[in-house]
C-alpha atoms as a PDB file:
ATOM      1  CA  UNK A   1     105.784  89.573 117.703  1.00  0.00           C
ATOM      2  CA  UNK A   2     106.656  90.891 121.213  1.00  0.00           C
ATOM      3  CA  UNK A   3     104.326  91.311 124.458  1.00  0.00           C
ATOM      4  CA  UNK A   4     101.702  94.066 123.838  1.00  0.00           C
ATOM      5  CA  UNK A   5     102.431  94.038 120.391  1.00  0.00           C
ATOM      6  CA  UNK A   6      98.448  94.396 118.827  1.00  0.00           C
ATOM      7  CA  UNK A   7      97.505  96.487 122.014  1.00  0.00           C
ATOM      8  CA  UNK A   8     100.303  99.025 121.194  1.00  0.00           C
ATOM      9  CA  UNK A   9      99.117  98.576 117.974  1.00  0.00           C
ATOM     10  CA  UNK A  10      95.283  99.583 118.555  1.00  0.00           C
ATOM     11  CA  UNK A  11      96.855 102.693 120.513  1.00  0.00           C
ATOM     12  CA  UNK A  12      98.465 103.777 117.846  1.00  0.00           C
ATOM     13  CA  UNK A  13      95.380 103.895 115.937  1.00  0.00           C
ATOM     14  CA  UNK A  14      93.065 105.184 118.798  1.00  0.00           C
ATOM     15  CA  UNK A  15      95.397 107.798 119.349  1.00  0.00           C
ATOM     16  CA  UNK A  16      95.482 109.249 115.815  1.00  0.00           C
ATOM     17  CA  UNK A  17      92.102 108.741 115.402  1.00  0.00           C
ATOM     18  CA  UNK A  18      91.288 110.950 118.593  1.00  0.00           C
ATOM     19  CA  UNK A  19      93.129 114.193 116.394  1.00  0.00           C
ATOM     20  CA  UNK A  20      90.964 117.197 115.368  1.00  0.00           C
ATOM     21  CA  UNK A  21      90.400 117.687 111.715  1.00  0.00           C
ATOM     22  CA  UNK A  22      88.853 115.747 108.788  1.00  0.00           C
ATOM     23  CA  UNK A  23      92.210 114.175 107.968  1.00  0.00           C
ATOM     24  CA  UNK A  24      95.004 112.367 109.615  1.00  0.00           C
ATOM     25  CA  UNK A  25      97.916 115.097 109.802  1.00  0.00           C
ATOM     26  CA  UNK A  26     101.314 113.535 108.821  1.00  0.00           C
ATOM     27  CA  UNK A  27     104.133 113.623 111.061  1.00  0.00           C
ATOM     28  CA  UNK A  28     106.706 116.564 111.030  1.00  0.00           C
ATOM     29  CA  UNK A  29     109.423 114.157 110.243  1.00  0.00           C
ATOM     30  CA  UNK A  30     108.930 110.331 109.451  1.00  0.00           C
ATOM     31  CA  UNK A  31     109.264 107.966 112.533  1.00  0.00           C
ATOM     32  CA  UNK A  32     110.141 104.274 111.479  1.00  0.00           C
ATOM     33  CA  UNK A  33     108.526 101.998 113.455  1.00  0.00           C
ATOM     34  CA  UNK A  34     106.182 104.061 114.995  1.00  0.00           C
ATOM     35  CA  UNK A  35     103.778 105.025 112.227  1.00  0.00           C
ATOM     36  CA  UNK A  36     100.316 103.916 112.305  1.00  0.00           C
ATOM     37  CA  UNK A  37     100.951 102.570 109.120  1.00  0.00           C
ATOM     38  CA  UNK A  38     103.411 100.678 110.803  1.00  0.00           C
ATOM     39  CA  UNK A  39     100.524  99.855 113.506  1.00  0.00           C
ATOM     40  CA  UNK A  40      98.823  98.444 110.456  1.00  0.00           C
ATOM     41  CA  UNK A  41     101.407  96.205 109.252  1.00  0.00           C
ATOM     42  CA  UNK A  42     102.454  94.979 112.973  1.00  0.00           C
ATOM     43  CA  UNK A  43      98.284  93.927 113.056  1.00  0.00           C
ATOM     44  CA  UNK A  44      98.526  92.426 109.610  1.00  0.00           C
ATOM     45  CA  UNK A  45     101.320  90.167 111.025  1.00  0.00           C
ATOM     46  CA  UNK A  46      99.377  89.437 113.829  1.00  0.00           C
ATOM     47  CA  UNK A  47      96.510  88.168 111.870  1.00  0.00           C
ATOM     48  CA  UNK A  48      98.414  85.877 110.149  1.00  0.00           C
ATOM     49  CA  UNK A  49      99.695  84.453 113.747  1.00  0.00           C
ATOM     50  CA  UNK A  50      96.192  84.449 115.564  1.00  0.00           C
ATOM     51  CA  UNK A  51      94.095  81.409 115.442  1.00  0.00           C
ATOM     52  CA  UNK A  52      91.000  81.225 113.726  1.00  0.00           C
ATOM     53  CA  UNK A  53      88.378  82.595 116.513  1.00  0.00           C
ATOM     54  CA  UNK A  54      91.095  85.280 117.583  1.00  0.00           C
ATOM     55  CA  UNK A  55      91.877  86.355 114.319  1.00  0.00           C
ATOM     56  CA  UNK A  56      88.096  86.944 113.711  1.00  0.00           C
ATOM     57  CA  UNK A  57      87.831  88.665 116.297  1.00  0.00           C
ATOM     58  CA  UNK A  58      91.002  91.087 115.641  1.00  0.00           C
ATOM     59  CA  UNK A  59      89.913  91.009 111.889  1.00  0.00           C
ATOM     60  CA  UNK A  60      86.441  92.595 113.073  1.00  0.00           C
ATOM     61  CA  UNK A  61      88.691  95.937 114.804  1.00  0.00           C
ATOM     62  CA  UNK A  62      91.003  95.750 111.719  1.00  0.00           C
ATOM     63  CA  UNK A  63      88.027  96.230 109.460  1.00  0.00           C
ATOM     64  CA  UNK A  64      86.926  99.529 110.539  1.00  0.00           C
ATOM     65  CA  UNK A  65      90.071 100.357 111.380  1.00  0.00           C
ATOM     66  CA  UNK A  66      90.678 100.241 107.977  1.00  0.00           C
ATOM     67  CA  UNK A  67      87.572 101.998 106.852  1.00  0.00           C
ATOM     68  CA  UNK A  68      87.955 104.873 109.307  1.00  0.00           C
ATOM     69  CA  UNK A  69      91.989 105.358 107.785  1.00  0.00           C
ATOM     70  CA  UNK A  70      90.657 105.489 104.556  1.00  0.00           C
ATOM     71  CA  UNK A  71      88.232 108.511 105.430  1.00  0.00           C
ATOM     72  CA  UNK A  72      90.447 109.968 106.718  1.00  0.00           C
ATOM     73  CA  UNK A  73      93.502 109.495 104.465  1.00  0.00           C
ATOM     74  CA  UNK A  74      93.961 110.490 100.515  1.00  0.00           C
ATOM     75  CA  UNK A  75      94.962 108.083  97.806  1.00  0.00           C
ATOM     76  CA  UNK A  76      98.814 109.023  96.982  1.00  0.00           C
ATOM     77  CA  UNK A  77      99.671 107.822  93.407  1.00  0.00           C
ATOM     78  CA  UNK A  78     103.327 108.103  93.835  1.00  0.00           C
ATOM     79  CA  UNK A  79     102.848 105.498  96.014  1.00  0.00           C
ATOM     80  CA  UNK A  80     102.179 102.330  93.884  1.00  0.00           C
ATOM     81  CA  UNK A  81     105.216 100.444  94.717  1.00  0.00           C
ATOM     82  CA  UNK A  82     104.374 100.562  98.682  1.00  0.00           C
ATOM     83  CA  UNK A  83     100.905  98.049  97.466  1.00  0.00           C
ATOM     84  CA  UNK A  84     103.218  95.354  97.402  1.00  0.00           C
ATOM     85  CA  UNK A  85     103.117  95.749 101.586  1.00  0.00           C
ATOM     86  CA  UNK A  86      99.738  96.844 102.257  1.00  0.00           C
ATOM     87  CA  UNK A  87      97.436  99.208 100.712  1.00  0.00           C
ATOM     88  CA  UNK A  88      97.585 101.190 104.196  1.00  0.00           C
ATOM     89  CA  UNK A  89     101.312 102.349 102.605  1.00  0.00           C
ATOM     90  CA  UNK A  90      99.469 103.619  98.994  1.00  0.00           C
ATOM     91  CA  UNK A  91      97.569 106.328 101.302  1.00  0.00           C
ATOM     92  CA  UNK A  92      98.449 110.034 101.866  1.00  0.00           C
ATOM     93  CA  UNK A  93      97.865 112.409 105.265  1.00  0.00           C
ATOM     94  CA  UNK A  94      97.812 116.201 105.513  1.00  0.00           C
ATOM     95  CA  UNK A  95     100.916 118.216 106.267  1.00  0.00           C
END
């Protein structure tokens, strides 16, 4: 993990969550790296790293987090072999 790494990772999220609509709109053209789903898996990482009062603490963000990308994302069945990494990969956003 590098410097800044879960607070660029929140801003990813805050960011997309601050978009208009009832949906998370995907991008144009896929970004590696700079995803949110790729936020997701750098705080899933970071989780793992944290000791146990931090990573409560984190776990308590990445919790509704979670529940407010799942409102606003749709299941995406083609998806199944992404689960493997994190069921933040199985989900689909408007285009």
């Amino acid at each position: 993990m590098w410097p800044n790494a879960v607070a660029d990772a929140l801003s990813r999220f805050e960011w997309a969550f601050e978009q208009p609509g009832r949906y998370l709109n995907a991008s144009e053209a896929y970004s590696p790296g700079i995803e949110v789903e790729d936020a997701r898996d750098d705080l899933e990482q970071a989780m793992r790293l944290l000791p146990a009062g931090a990573k409560r603490d984190l776990g308590r963000l990445v919790t509704r987090i979670d529940e407010e990308f799942e409102r606003r994302t749709l299941p995406e069945p083609n998806n199944a072999e992404w689960a493997m990494t994190g069921w933040w990969w199985t989900r689909m956003r408007e285009r």
